[in-house]
C-alpha atoms as a PDB file:
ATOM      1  CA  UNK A   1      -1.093   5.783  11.661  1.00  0.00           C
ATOM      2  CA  UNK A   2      -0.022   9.490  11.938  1.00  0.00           C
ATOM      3  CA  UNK A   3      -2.542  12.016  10.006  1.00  0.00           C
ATOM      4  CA  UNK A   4      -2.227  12.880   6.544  1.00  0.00           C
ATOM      5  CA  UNK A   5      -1.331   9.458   5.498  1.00  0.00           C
ATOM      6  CA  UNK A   6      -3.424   7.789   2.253  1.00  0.00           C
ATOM      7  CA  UNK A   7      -4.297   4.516   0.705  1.00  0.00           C
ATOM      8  CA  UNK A   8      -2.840   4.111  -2.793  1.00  0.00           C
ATOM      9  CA  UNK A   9      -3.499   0.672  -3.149  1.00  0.00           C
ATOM     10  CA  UNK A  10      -5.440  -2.243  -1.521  1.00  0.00           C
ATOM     11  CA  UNK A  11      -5.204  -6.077  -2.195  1.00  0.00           C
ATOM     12  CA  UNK A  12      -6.196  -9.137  -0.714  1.00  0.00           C
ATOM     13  CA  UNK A  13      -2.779 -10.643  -1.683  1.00  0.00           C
ATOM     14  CA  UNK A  14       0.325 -10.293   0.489  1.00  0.00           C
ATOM     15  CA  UNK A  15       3.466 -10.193  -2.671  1.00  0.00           C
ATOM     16  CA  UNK A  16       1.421  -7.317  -4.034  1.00  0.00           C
ATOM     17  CA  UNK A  17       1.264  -4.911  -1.123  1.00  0.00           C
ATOM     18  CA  UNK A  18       4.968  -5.901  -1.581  1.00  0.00           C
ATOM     19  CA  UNK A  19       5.871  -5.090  -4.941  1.00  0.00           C
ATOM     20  CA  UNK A  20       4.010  -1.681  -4.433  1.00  0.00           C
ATOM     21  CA  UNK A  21       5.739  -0.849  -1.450  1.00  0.00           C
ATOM     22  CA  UNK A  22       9.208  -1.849  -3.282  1.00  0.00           C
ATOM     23  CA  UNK A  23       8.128   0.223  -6.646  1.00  0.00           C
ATOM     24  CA  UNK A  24       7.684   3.093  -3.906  1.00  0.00           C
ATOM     25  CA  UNK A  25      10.524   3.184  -2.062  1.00  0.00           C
ATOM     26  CA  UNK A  26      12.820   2.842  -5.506  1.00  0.00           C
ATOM     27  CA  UNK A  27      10.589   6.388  -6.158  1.00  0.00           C
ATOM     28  CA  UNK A  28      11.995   7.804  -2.246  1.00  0.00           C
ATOM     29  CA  UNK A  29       8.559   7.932  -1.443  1.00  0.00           C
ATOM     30  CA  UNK A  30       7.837   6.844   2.459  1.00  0.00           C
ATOM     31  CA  UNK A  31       5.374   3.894   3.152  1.00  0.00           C
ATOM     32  CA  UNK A  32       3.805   1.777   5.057  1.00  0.00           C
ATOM     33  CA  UNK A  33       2.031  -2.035   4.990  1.00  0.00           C
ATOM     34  CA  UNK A  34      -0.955  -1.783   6.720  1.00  0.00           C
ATOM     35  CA  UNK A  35      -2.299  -5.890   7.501  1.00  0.00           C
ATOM     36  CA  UNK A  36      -6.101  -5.626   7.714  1.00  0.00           C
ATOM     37  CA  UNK A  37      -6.105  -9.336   7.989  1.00  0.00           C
ATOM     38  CA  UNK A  38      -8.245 -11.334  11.000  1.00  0.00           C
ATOM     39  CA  UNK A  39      -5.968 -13.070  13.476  1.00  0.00           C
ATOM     40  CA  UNK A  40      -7.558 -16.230  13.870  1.00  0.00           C
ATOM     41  CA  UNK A  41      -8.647 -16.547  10.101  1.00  0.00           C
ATOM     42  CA  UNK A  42      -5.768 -15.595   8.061  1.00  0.00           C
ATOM     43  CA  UNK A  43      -7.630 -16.096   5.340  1.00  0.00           C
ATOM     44  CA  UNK A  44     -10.063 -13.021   5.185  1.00  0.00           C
ATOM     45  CA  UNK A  45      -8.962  -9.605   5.214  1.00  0.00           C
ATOM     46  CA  UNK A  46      -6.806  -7.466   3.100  1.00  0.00           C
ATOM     47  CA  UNK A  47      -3.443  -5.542   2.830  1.00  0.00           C
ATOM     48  CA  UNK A  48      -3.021  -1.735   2.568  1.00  0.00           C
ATOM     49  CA  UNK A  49      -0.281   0.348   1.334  1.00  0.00           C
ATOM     50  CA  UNK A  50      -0.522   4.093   2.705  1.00  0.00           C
ATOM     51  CA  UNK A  51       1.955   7.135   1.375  1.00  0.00           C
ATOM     52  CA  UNK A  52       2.033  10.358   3.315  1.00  0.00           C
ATOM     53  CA  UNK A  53      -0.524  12.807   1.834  1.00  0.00           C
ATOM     54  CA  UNK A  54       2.107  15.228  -0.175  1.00  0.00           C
ATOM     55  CA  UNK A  55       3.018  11.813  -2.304  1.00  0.00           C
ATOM     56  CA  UNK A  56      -0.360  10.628  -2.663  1.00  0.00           C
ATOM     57  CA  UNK A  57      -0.732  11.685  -6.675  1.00  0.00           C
ATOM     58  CA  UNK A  58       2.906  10.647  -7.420  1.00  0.00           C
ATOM     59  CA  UNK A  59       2.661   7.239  -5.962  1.00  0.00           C
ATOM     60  CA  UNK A  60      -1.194   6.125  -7.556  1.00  0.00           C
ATOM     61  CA  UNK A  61       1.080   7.521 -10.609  1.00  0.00           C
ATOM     62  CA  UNK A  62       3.554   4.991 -10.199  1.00  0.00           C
ATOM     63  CA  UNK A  63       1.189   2.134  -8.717  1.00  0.00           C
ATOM     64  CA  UNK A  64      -1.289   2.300 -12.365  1.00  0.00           C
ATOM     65  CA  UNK A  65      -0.280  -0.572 -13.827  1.00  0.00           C
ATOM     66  CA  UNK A  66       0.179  -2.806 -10.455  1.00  0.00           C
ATOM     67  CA  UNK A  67      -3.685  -1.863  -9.821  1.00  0.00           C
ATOM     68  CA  UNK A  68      -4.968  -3.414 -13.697  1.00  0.00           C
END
């Protein structure tokens, strides 16, 4: 991942990292899916959804009620 890049949200379920990363892109704001899962134990890990720095504020903005 390129520098200047943030976390706005983190989940251990895969649809949600979706629905954030669709509720960005509708806003025109760049991101990426980050799977912080384990290979061999799907089961354990997590999902991360990064926005480039500038966007940071505008997408934990958007992302409020997806985190409650």
């Amino acid at each position: 991942m390129e520098k200047g890049w943030k976390e706005v949200f983190l989940t251990v379920h895969e649809y949600q990292a979706y629905i954030a990363r669709d509720l960005l892109r509708e806003a025109g704001i760049p991101v990426v899916i980050m799977n912080r899962r384990d290979s061999p134990y799907q089961t354990f890990g997590e999902f991360a959804v990064v926005v480039p720095g500038e966007t940071e504020e505008t997408a934990n903005d958007l992302l409020k009620e997806l985190k409650n």
